[in-house]
PDB file of N, CA and C in Angstrom:
ATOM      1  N   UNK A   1       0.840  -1.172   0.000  1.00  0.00           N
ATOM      2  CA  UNK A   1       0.000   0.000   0.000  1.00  0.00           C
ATOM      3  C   UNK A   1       0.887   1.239   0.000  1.00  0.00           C
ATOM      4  N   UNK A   2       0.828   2.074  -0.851  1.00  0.00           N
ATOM      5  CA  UNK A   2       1.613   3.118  -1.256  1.00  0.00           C
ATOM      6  C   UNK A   2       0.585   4.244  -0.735  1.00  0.00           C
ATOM      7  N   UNK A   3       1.323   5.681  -0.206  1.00  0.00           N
ATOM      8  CA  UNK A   3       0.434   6.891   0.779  1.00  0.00           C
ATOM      9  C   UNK A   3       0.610   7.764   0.135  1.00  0.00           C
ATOM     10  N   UNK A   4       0.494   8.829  -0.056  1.00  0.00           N
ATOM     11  CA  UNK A   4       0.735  10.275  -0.610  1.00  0.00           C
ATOM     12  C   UNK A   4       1.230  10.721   0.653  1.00  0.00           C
ATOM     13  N   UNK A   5       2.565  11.215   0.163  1.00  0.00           N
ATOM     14  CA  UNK A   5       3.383  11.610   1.889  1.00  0.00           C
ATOM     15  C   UNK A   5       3.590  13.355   1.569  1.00  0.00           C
ATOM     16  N   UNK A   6       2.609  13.869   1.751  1.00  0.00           N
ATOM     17  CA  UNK A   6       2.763  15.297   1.380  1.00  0.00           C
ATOM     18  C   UNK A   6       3.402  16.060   0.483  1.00  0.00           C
ATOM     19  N   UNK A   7       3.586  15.825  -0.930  1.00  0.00           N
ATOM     20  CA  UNK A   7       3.966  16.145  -1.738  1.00  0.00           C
ATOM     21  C   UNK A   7       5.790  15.732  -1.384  1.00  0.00           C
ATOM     22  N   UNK A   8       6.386  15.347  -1.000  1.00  0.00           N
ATOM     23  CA  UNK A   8       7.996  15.324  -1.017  1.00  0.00           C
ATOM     24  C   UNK A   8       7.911  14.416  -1.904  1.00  0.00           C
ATOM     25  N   UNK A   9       9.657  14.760  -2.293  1.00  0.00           N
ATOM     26  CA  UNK A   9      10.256  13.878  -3.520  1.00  0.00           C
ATOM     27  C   UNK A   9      10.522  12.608  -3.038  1.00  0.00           C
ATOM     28  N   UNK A  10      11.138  12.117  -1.629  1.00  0.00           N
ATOM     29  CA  UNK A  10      11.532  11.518  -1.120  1.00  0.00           C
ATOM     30  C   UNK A  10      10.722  10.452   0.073  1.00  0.00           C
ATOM     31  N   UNK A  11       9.637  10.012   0.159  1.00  0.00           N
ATOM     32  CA  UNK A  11       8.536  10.480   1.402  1.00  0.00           C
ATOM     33  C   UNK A  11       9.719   9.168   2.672  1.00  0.00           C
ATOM     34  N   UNK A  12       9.405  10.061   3.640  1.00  0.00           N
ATOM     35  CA  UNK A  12       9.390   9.221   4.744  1.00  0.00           C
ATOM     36  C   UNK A  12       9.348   8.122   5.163  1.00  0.00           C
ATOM     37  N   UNK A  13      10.159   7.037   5.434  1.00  0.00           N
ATOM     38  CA  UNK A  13      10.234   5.622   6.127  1.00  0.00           C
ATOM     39  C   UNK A  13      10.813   5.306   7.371  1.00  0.00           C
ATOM     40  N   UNK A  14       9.791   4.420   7.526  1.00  0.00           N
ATOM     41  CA  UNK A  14       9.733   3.798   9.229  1.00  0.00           C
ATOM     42  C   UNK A  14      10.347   2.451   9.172  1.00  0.00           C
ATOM     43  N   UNK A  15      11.331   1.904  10.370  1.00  0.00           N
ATOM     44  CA  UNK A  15      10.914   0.310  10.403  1.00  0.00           C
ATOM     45  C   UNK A  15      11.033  -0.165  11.569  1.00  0.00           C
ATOM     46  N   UNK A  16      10.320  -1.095  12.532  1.00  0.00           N
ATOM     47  CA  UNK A  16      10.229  -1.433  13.733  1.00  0.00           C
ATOM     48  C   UNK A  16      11.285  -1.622  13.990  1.00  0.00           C
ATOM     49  N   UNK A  17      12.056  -1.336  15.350  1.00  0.00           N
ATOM     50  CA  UNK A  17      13.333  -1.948  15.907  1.00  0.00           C
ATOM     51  C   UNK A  17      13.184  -3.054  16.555  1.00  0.00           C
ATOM     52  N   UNK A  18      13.431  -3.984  16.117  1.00  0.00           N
ATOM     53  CA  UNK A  18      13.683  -5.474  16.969  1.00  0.00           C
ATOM     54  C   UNK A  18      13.405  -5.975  18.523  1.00  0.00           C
ATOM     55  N   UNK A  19      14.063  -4.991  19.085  1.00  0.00           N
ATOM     56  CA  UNK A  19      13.908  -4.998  20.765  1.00  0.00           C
ATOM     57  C   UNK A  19      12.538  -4.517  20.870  1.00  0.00           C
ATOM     58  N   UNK A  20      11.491  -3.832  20.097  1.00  0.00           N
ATOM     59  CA  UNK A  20      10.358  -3.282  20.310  1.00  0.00           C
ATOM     60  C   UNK A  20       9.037  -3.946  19.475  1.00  0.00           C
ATOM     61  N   UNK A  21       9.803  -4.934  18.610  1.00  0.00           N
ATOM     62  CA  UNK A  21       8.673  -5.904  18.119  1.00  0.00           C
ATOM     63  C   UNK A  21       7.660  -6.535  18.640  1.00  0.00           C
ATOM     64  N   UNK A  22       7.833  -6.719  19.818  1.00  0.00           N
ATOM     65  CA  UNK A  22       6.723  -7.609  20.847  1.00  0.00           C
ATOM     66  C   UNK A  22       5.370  -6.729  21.269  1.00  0.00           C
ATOM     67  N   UNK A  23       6.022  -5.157  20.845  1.00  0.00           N
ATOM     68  CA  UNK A  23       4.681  -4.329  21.049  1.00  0.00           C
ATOM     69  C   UNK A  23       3.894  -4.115  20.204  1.00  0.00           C
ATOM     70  N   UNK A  24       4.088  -4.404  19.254  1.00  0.00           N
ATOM     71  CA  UNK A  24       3.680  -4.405  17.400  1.00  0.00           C
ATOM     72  C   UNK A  24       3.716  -5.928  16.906  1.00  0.00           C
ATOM     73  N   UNK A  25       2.397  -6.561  17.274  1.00  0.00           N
ATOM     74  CA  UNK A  25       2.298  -7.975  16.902  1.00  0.00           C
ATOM     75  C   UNK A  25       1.759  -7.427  15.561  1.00  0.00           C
ATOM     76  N   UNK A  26       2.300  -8.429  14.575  1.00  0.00           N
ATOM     77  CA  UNK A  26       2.032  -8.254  13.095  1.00  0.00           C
ATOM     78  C   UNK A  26       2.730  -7.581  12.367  1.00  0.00           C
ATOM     79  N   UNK A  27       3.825  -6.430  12.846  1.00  0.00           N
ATOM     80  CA  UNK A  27       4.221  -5.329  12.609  1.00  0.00           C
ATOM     81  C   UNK A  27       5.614  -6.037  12.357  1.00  0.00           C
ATOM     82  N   UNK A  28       6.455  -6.596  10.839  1.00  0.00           N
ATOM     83  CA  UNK A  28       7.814  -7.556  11.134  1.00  0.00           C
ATOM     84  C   UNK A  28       9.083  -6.334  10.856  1.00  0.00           C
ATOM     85  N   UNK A  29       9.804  -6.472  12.412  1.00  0.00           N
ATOM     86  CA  UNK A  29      10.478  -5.656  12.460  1.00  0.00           C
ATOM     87  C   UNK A  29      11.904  -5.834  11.626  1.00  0.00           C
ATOM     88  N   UNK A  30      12.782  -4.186  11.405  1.00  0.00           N
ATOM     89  CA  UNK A  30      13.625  -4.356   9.657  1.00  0.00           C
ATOM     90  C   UNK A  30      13.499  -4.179   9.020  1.00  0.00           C
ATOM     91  N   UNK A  31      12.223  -4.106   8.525  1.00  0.00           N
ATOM     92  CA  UNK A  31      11.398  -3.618   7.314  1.00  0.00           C
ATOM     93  C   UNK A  31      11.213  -1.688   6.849  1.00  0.00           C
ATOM     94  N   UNK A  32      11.714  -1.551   6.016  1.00  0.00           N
ATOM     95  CA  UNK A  32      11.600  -0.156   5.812  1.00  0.00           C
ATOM     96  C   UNK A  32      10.251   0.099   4.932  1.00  0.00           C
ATOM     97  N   UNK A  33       9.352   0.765   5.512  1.00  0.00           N
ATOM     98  CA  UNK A  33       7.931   1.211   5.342  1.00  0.00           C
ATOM     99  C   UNK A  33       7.757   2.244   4.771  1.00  0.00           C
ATOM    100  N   UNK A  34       6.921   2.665   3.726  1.00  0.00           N
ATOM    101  CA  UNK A  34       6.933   4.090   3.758  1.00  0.00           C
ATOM    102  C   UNK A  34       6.066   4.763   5.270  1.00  0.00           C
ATOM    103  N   UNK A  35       6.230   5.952   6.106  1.00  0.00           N
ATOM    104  CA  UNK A  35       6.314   6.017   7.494  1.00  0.00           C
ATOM    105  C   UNK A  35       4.080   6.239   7.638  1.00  0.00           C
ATOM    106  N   UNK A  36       4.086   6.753   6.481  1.00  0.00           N
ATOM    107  CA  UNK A  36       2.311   6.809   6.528  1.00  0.00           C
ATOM    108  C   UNK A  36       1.814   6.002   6.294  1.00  0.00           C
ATOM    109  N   UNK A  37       1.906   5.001   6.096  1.00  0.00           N
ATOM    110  CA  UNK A  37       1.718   3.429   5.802  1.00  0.00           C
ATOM    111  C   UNK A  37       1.601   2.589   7.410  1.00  0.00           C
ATOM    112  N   UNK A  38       3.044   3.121   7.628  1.00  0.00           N
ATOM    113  CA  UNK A  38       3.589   2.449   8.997  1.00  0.00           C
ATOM    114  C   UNK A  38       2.592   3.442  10.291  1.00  0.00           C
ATOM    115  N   UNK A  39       2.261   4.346   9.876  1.00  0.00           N
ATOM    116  CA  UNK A  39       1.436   5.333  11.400  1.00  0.00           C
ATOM    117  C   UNK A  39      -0.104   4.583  10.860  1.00  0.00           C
ATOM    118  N   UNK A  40      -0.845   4.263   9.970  1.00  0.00           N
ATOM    119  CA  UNK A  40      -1.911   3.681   9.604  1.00  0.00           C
ATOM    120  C   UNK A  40      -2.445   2.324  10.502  1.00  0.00           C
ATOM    121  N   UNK A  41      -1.138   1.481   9.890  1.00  0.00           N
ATOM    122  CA  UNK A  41      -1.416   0.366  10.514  1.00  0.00           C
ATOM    123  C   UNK A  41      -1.069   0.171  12.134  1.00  0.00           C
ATOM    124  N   UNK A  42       0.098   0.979  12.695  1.00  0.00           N
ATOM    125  CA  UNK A  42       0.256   1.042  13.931  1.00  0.00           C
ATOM    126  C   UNK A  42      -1.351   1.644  14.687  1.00  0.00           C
ATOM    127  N   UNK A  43      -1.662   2.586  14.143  1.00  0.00           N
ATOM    128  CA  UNK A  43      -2.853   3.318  14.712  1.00  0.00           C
ATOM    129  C   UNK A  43      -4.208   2.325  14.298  1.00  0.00           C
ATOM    130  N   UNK A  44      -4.559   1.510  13.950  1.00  0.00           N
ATOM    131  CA  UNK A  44      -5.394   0.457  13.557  1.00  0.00           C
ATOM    132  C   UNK A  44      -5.487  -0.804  14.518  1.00  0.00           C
ATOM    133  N   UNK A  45      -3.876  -1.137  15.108  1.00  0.00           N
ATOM    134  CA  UNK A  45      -3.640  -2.023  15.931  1.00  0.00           C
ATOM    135  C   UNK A  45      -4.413  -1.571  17.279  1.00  0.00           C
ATOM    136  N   UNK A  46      -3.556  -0.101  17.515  1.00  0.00           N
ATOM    137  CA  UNK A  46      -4.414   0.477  18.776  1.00  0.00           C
ATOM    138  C   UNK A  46      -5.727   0.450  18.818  1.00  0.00           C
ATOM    139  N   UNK A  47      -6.731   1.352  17.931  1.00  0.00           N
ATOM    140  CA  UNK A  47      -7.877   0.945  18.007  1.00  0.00           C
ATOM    141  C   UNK A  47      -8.486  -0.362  18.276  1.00  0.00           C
ATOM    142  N   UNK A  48      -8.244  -1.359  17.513  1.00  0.00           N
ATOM    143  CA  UNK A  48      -8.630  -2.909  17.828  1.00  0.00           C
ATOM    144  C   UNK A  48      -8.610  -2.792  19.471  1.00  0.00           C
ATOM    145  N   UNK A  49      -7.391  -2.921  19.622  1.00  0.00           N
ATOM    146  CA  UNK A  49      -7.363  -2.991  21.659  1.00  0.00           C
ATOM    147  C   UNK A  49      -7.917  -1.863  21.969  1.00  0.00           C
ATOM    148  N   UNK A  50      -8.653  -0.998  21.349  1.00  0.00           N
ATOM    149  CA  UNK A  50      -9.253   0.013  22.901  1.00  0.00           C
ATOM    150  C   UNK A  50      -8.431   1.304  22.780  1.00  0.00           C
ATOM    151  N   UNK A  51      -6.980   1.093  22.631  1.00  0.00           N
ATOM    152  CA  UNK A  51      -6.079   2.282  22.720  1.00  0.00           C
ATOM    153  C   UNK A  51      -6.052   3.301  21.745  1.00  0.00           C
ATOM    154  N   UNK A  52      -7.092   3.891  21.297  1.00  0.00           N
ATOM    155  CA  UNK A  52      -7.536   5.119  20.082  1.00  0.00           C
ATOM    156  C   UNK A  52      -7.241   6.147  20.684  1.00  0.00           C
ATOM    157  N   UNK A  53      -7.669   6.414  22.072  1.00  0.00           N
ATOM    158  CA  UNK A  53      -7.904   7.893  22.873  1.00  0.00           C
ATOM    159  C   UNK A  53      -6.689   8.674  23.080  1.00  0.00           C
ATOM    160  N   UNK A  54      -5.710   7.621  22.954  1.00  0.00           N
ATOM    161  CA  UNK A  54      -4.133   8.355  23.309  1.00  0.00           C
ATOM    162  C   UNK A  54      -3.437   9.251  22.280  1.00  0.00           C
ATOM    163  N   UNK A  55      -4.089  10.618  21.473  1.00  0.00           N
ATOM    164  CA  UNK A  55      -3.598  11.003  20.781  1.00  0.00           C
ATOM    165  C   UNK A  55      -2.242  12.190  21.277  1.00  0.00           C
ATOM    166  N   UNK A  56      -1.994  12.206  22.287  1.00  0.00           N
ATOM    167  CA  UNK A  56      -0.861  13.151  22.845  1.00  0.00           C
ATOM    168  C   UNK A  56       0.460  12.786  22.544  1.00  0.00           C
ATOM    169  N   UNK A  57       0.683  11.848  22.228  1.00  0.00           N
ATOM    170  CA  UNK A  57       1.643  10.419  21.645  1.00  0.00           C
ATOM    171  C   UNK A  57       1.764  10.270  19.832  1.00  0.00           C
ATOM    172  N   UNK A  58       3.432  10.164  19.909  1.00  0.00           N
ATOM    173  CA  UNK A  58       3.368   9.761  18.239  1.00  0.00           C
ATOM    174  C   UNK A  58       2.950   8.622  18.199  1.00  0.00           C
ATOM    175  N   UNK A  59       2.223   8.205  16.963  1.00  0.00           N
ATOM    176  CA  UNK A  59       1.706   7.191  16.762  1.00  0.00           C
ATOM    177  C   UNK A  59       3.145   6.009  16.344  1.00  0.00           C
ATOM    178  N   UNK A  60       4.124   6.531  16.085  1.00  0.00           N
ATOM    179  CA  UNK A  60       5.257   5.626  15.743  1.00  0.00           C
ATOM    180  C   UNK A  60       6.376   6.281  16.269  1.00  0.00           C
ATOM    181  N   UNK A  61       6.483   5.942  18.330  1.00  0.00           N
ATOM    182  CA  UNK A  61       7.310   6.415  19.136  1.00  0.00           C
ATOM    183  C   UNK A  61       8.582   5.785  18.537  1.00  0.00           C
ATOM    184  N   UNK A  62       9.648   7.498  18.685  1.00  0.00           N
ATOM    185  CA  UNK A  62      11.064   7.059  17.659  1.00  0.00           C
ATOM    186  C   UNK A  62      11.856   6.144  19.055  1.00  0.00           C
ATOM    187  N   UNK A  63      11.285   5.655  19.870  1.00  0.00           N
ATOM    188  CA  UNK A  63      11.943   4.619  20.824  1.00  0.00           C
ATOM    189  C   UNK A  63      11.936   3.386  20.200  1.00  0.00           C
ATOM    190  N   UNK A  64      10.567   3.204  19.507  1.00  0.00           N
ATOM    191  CA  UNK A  64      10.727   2.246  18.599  1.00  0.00           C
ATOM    192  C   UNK A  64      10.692   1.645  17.327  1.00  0.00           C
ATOM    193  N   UNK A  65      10.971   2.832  16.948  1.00  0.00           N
ATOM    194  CA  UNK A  65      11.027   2.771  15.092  1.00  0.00           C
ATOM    195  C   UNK A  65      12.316   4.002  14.674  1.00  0.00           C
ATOM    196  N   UNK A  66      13.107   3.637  14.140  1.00  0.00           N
ATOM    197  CA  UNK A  66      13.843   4.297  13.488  1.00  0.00           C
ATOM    198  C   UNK A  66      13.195   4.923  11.757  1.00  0.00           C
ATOM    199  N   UNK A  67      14.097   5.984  11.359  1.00  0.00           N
ATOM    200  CA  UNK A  67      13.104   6.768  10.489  1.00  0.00           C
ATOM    201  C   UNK A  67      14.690   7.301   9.617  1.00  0.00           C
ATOM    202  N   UNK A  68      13.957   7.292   8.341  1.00  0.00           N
ATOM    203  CA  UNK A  68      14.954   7.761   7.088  1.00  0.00           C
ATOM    204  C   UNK A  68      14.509   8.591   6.093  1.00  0.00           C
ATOM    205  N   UNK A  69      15.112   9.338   5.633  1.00  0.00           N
ATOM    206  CA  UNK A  69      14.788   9.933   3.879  1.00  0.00           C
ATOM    207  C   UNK A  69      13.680  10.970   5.037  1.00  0.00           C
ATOM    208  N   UNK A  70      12.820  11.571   3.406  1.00  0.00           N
ATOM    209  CA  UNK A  70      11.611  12.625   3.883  1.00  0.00           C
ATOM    210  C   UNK A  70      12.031  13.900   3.661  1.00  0.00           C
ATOM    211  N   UNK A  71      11.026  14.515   3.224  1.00  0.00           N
ATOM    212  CA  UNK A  71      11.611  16.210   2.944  1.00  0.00           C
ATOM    213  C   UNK A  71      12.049  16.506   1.321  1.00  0.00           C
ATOM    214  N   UNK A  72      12.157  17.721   1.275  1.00  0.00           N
ATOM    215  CA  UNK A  72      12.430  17.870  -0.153  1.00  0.00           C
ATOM    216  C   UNK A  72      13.640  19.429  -0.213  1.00  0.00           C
ATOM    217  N   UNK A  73      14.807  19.195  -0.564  1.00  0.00           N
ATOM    218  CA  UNK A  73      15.663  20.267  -0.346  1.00  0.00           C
ATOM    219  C   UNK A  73      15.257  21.342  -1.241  1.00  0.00           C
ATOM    220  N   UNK A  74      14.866  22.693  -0.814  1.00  0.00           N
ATOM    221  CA  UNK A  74      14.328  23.481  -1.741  1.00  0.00           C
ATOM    222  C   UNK A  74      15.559  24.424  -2.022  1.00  0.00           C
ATOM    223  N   UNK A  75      15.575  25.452  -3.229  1.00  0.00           N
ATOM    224  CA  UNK A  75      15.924  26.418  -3.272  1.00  0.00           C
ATOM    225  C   UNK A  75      15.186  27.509  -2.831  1.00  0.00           C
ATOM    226  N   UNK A  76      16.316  28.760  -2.489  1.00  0.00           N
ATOM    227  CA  UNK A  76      15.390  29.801  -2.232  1.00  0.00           C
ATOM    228  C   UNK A  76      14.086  30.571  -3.044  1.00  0.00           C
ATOM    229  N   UNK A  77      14.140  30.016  -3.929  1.00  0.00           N
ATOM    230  CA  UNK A  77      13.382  30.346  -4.393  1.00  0.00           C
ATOM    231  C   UNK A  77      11.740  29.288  -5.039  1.00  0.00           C
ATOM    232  N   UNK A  78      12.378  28.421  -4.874  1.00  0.00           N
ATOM    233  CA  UNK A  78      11.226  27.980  -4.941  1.00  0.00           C
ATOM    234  C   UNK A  78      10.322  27.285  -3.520  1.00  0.00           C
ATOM    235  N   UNK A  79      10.758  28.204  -2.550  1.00  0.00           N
ATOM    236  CA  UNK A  79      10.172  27.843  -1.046  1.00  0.00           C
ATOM    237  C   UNK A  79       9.120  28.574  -1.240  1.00  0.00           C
ATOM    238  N   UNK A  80       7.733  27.938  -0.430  1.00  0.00           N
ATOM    239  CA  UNK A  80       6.825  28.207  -1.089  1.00  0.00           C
ATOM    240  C   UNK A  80       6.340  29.510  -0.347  1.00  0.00           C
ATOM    241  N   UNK A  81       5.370  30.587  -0.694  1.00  0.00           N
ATOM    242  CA  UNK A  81       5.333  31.663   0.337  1.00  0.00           C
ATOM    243  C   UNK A  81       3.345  31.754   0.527  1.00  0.00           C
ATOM    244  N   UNK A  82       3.237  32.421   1.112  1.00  0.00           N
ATOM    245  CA  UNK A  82       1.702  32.753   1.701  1.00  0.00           C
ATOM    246  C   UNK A  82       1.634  33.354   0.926  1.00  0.00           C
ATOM    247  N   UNK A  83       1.552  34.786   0.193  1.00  0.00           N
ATOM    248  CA  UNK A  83       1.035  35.611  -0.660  1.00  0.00           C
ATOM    249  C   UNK A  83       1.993  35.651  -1.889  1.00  0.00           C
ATOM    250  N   UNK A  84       1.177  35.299  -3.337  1.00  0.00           N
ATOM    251  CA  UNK A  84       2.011  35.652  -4.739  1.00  0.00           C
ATOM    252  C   UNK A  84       3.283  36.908  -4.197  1.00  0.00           C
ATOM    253  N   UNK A  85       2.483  38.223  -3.308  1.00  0.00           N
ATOM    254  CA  UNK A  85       2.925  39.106  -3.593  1.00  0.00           C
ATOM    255  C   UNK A  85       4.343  39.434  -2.599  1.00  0.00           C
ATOM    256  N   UNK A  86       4.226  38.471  -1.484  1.00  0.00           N
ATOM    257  CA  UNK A  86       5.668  38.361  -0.216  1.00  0.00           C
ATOM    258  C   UNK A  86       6.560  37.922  -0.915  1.00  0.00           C
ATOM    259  N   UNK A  87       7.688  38.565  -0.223  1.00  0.00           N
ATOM    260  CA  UNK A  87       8.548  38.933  -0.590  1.00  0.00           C
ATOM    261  C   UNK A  87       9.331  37.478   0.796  1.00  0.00           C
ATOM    262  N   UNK A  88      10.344  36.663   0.019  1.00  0.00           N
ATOM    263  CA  UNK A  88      10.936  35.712   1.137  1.00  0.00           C
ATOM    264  C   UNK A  88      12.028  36.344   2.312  1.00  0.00           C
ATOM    265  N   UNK A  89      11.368  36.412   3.438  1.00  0.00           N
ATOM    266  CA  UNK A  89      12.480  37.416   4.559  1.00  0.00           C
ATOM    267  C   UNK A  89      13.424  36.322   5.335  1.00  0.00           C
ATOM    268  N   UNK A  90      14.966  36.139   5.045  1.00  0.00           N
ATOM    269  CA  UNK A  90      15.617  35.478   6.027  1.00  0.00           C
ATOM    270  C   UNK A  90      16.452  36.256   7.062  1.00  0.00           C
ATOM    271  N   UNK A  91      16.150  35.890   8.146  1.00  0.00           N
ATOM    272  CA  UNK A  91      17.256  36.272   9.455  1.00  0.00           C
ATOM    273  C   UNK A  91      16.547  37.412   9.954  1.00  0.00           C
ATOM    274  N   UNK A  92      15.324  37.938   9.371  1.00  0.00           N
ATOM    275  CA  UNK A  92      14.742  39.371  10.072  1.00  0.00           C
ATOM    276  C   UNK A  92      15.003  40.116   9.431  1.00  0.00           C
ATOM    277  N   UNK A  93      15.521  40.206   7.744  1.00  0.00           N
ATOM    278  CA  UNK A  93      15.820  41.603   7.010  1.00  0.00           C
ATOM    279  C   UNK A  93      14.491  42.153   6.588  1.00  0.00           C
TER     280      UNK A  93
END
């Protein structure tokens, strides 16, 4: 199952760490995920048991998932701005 990871070139991957597999039954840890894929099904598991309500919490604590790639290196100029008409301000000029 492939996600739309917010427009990046690169999107985001997750994969369970080993020592933390036993909390993620089904979930085979090693595996590099794309990471919205991996917050889907982690957050699906919870629900089943009851545990939905805990949204104060990442859904894929980096205690137990390591994470790669993501993001898209922009130029200055093509960072995107709020108004056609702003002008891009760095450092407070």
């Amino acid at each position: 199952m492939r996600r739309q990871s917010g427009g990046h070139d690169r999107p985001r991957e997750a994969r369970l760490l080993a020592a933390a597999a036993h909390l993620y039954p089904g979930v085979t840890p090693g595996i590099w995920i794309q990471a919205a894929s991996m917050a889907d099904v982690v957050w699906a598991q919870r629900l089943r048991r009851g545990e939905g309500g805990a949204l104060r919490d990442r859904i894929l604590n980096p205690d137990h998932f390591e994470f790669r790639l993501g993001g898209t290196v922009h130029t200055e100029s093509e960072l995107p701005r709020r108004r056609a008409t702003d002008r891009l301000r760095l450092h407070g000029d």
